[in-house]
Protein backbone atom coordinates (compact mmCIF):
# COMPACT_ATOMS: atom_id res chain seq x y z
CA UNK A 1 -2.91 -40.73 126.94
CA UNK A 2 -1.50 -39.97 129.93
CA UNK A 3 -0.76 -36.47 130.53
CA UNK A 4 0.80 -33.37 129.54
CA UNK A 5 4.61 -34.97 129.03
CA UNK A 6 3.04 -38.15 126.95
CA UNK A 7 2.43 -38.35 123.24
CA UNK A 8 0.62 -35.29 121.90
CA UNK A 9 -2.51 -37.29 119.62
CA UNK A 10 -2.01 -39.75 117.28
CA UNK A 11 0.46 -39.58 114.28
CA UNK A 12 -1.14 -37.92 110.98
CA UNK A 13 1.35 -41.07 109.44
CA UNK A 14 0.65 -43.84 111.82
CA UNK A 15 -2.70 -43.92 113.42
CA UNK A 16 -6.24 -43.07 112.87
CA UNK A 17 -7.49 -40.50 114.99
CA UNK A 18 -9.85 -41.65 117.77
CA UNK A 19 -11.47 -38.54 119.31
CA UNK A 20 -11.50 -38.87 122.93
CA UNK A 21 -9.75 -41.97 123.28
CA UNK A 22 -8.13 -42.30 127.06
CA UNK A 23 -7.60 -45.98 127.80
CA UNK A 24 -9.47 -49.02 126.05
CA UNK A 25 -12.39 -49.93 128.79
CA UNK A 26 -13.69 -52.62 126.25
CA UNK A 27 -10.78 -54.44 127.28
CA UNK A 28 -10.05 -55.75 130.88
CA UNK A 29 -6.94 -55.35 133.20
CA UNK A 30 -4.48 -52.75 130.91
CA UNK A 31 -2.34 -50.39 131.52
CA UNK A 32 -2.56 -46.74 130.40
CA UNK A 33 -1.40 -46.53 126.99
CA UNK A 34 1.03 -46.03 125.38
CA UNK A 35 3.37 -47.83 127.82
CA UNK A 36 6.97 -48.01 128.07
CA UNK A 37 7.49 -51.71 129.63
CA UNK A 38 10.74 -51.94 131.15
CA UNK A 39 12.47 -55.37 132.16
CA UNK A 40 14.89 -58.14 131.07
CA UNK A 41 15.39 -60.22 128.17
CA UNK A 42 16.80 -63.40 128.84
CA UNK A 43 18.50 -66.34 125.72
CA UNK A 44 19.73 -69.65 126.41
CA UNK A 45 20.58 -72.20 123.39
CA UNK A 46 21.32 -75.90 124.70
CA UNK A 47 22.99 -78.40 123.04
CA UNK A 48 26.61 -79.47 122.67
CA UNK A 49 27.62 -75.41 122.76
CA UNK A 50 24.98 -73.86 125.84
CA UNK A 51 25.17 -70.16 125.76
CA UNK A 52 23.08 -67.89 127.52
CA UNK A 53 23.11 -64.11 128.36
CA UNK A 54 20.42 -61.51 129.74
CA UNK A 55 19.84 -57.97 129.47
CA UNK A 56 17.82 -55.03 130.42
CA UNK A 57 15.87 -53.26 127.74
CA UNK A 58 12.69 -51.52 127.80
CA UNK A 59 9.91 -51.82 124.90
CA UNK A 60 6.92 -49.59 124.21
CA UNK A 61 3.15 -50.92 124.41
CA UNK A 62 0.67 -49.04 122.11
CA UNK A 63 -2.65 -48.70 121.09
CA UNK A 64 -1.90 -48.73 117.21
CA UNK A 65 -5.34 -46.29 117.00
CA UNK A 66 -3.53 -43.44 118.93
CA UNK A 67 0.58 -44.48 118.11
CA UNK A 68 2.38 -41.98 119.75
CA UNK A 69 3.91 -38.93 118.59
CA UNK A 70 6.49 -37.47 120.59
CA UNK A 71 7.04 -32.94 121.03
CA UNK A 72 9.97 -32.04 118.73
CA UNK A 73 12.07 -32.15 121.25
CA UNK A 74 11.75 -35.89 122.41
CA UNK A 75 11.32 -37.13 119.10
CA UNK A 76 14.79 -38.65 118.41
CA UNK A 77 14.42 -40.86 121.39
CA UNK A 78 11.14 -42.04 120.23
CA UNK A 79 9.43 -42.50 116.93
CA UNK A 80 7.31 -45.00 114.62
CA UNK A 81 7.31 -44.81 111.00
CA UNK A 82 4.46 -47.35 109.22
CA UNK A 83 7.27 -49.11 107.15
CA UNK A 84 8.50 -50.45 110.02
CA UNK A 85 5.95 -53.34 110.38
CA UNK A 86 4.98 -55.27 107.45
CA UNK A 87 7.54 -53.36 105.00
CA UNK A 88 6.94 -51.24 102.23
CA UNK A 89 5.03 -52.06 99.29
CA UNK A 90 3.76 -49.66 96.24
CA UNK A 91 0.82 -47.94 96.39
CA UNK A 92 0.86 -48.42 100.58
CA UNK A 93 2.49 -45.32 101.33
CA UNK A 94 -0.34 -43.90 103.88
CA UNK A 95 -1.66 -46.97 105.14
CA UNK A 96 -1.36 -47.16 109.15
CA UNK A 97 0.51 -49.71 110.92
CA UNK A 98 -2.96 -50.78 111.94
CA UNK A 99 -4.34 -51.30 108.37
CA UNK A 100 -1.24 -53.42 107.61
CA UNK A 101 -1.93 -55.86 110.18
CA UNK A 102 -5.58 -55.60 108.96
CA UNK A 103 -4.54 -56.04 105.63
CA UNK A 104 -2.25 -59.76 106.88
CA UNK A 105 -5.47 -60.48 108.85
CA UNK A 106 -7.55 -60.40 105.65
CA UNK A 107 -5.10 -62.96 104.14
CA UNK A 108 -5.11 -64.76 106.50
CA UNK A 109 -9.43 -64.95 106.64
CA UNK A 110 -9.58 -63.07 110.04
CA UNK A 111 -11.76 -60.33 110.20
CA UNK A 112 -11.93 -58.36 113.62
CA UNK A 113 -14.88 -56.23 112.85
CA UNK A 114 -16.35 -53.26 114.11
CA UNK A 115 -14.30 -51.47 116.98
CA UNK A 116 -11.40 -53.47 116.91
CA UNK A 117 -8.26 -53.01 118.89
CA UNK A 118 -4.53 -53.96 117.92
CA UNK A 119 -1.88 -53.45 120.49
CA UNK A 120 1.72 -53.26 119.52
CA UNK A 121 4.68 -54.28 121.67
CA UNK A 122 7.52 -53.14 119.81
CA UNK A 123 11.09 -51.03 119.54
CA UNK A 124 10.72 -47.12 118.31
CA UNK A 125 13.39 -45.62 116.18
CA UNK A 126 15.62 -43.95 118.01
CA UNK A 127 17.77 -41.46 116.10
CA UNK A 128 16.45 -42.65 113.37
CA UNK A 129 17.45 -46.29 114.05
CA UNK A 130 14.76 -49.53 114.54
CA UNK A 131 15.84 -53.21 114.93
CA UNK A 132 12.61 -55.16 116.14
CA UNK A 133 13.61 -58.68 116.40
CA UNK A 134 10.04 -60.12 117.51
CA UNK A 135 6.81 -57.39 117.08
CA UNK A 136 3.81 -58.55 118.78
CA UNK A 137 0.56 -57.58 118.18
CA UNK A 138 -2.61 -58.77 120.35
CA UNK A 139 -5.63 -58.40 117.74
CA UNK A 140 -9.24 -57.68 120.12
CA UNK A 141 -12.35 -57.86 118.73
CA UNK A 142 -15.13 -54.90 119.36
CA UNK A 143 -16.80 -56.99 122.06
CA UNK A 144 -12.98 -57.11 123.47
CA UNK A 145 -12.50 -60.72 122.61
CA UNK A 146 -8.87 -61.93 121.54
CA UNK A 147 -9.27 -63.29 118.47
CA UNK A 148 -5.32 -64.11 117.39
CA UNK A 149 -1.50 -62.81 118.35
CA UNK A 150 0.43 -61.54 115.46
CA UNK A 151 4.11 -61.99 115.80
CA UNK A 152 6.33 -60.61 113.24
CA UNK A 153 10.21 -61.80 113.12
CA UNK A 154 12.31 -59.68 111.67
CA UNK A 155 16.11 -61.15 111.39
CA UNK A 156 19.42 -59.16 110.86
CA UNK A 157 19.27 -59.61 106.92
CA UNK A 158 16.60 -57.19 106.14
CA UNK A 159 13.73 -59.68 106.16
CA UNK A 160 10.41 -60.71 107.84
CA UNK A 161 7.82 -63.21 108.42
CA UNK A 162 4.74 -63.11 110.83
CA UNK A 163 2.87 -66.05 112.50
CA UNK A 164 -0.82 -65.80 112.88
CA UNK A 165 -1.39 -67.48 116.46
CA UNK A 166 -4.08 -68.32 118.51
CA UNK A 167 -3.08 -68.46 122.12
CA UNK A 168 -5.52 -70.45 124.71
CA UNK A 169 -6.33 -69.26 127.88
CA UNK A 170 -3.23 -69.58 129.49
CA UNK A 171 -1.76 -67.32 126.73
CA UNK A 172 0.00 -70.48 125.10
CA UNK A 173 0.38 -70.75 121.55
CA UNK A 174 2.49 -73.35 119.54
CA UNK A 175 3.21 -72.69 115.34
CA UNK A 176 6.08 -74.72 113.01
CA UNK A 177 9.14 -72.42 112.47
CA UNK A 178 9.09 -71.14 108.79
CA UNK A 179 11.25 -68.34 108.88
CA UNK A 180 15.60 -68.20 108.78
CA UNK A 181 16.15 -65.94 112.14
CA UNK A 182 19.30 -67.14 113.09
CA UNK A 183 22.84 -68.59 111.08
CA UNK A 184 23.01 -71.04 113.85
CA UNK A 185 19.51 -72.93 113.03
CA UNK A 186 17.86 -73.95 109.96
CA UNK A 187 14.07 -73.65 108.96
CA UNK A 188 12.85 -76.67 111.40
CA UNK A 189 11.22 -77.45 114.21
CA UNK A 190 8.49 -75.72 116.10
CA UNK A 191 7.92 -72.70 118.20
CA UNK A 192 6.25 -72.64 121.89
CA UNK A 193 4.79 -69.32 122.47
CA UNK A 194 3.09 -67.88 125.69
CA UNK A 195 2.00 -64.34 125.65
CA UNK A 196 1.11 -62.27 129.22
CA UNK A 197 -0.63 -58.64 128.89
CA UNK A 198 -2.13 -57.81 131.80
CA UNK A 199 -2.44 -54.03 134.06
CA UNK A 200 0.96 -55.00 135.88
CA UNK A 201 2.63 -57.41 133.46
CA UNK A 202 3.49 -57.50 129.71
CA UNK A 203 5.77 -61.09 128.97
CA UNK A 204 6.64 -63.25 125.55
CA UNK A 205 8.37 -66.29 125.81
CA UNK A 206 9.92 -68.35 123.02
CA UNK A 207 10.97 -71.98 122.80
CA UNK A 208 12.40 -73.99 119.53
CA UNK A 209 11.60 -77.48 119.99
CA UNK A 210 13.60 -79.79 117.62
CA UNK A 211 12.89 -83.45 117.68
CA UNK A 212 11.22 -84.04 121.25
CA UNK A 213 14.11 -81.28 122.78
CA UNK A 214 14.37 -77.95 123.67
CA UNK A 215 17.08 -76.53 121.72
CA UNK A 216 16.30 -72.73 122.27
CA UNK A 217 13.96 -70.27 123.97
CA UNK A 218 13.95 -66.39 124.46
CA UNK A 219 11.96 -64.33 127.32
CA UNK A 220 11.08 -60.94 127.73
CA UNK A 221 8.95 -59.69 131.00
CA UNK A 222 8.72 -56.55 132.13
CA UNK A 223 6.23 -53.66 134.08
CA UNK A 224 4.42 -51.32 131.60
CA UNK A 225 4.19 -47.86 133.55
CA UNK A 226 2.73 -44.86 131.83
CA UNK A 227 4.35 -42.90 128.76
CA UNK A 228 5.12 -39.86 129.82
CA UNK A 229 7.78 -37.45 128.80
CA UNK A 230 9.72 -37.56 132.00
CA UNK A 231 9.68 -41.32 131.61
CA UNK A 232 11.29 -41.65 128.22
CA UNK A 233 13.91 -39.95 128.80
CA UNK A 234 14.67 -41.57 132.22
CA UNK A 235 14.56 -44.64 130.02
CA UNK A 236 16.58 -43.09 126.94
CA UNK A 237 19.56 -41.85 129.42
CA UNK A 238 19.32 -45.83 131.67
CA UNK A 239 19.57 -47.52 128.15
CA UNK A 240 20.89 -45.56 125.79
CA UNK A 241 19.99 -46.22 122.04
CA UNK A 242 17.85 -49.23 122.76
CA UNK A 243 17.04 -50.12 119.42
CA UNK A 244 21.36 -49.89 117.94
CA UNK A 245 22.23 -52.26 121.48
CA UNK A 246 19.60 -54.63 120.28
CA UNK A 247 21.65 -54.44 116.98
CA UNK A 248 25.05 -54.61 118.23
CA UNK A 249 23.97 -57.53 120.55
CA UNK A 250 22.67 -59.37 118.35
CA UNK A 251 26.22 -59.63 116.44
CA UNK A 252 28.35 -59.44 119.48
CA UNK A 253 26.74 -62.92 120.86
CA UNK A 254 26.68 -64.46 117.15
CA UNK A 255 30.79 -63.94 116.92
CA UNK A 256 31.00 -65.68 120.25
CA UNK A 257 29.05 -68.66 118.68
CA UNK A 258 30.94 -68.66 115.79
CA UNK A 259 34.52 -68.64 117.48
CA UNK A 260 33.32 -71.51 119.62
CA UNK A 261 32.55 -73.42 116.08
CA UNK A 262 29.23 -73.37 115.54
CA UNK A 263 28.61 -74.25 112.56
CA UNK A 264 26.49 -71.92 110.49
CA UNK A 265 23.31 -73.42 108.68
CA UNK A 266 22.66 -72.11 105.00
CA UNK A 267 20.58 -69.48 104.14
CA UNK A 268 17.39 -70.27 101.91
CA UNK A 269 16.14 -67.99 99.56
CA UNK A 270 13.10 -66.32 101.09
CA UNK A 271 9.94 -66.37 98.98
CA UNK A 272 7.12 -63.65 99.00
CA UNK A 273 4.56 -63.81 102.37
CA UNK A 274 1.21 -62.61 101.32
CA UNK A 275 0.40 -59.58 103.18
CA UNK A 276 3.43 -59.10 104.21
């Protein structure tokens, strides 16, 4: 944690207490956590219609064994509820965000082991609002090892899909596109992927590759700096409900689209992710 103003100990909803826990010194070159990571998100879509627009946003960066939990008094600008990530299912009403990913990771034959660490990049609710268009979660192993990159999409209609990646060295990570995001492009093609997390740095970049081309990509970058209360709500009054701009944004930029003619690509029925 970092100091009087930050997160007072892990949510009795979210986390699982870990007594002492400071910083992660298993793993190499982080910032103090959590993090709010301020920077700029940047679209461009090629093609016949090109469209591009950038904004500043800030995300937060958390240890998902000590998720924050803001004084009374901050927490409308800042707060994670568990059914956020991974969605609600019966009989998972007290599992941690953590043991969800756990729980995909299972499905998906990974097994972290002993002393793990999971560290969320992600939008908080703030008054009582979330839209997380891309969650990503770096998955260490005990002996600090990354073993795989979780991203879960979550599009406008209420539904999600995460991609169990496994980024090289340079942070690069490539997986087919199996999920409806946006009305503007179908379920094909392939996603390029490079994920930065370093002391000074946090950065995911997206590209949709369609048939040798480049037909979309997505950036965010930014500088994580400590979580402090002072901090959040320098950030809360610079961007005002984050998480309903996102939102907004998101629709504002999809009438533009549409008015120019794009034409909007059906819908398919989702079916059922295991573990998610």
């Amino acid at each position: 944690m970092s100091g009087p103003e930050a997160a007072q100990g892990p949510s009795t909803a979210d986390s699982a207490s870990v007594p002492g826990l400071t910083a992660l010194p298993d793993l190499p070159d982080l910032p103090d956590l959590p993090a709010l990571v301020g920077g700029r998100l940047t679209h461009h879509r090629f093609g016949a219609v090109r469209y591009s627009f950038r904004s500043r946003v800030y995300q937060w960066l958390v240890d998902l064994d000590d998720v924050p939990r803001q004084p009374w008094y901050l927490r409308a600008l800042a707060r994670f509820d568990h059914d956020d990530h991974f969605g609600a299912h019966d009989g998972d009403d007290t599992l941690t965000i953590k043991a969800k990913v756990e729980r995909f990771l299972a499905v998906e034959g990974v097994d972290l082991g002993a002393g793990s660490r999971i560290l969320m990049l992600a939008n908080a609710r703030v008054l009582g609002h979330v839209f997380d268009p891309l969650t990503v979660h770096w998955c260490f192993t005990g002996e600090g090892d990354l073993a795989c990159v979780v991203a879960e999409v979550h599009n406008t209609y209420g539904e999600r899909h995460a991609y169990l990646l496994r980024p090289d060295r340079d942070g690069r990570a490539t997986t087919d596109k199996a999920f409806y995001v946006s009305p503007f492009f179908d379920v094909t093609g392939s996603y390029r992927l490079r994920f930065t997390l370093s002391h000074d740095r946090v950065a995911v970049s997206v590209a949709l590759h369609r048939d040798g081309a480049n037909v979309f990509s997505a950036a965010f970058a930014g500088r994580p700096e400590a979580a402090s209360g002072p901090a959040l709500v320098r950030y809360a009054l610079r961007y005002p409900l984050m998480p309903q701009r996102v939102s907004a944004l998101i629709r504002i930029h999809g009438i533009r689209l549409w008015l120019r003619r794009l034409p909007i690509q059906s819908r398919p029925p989702q079916h059922p992710q295991e573990g998610v």
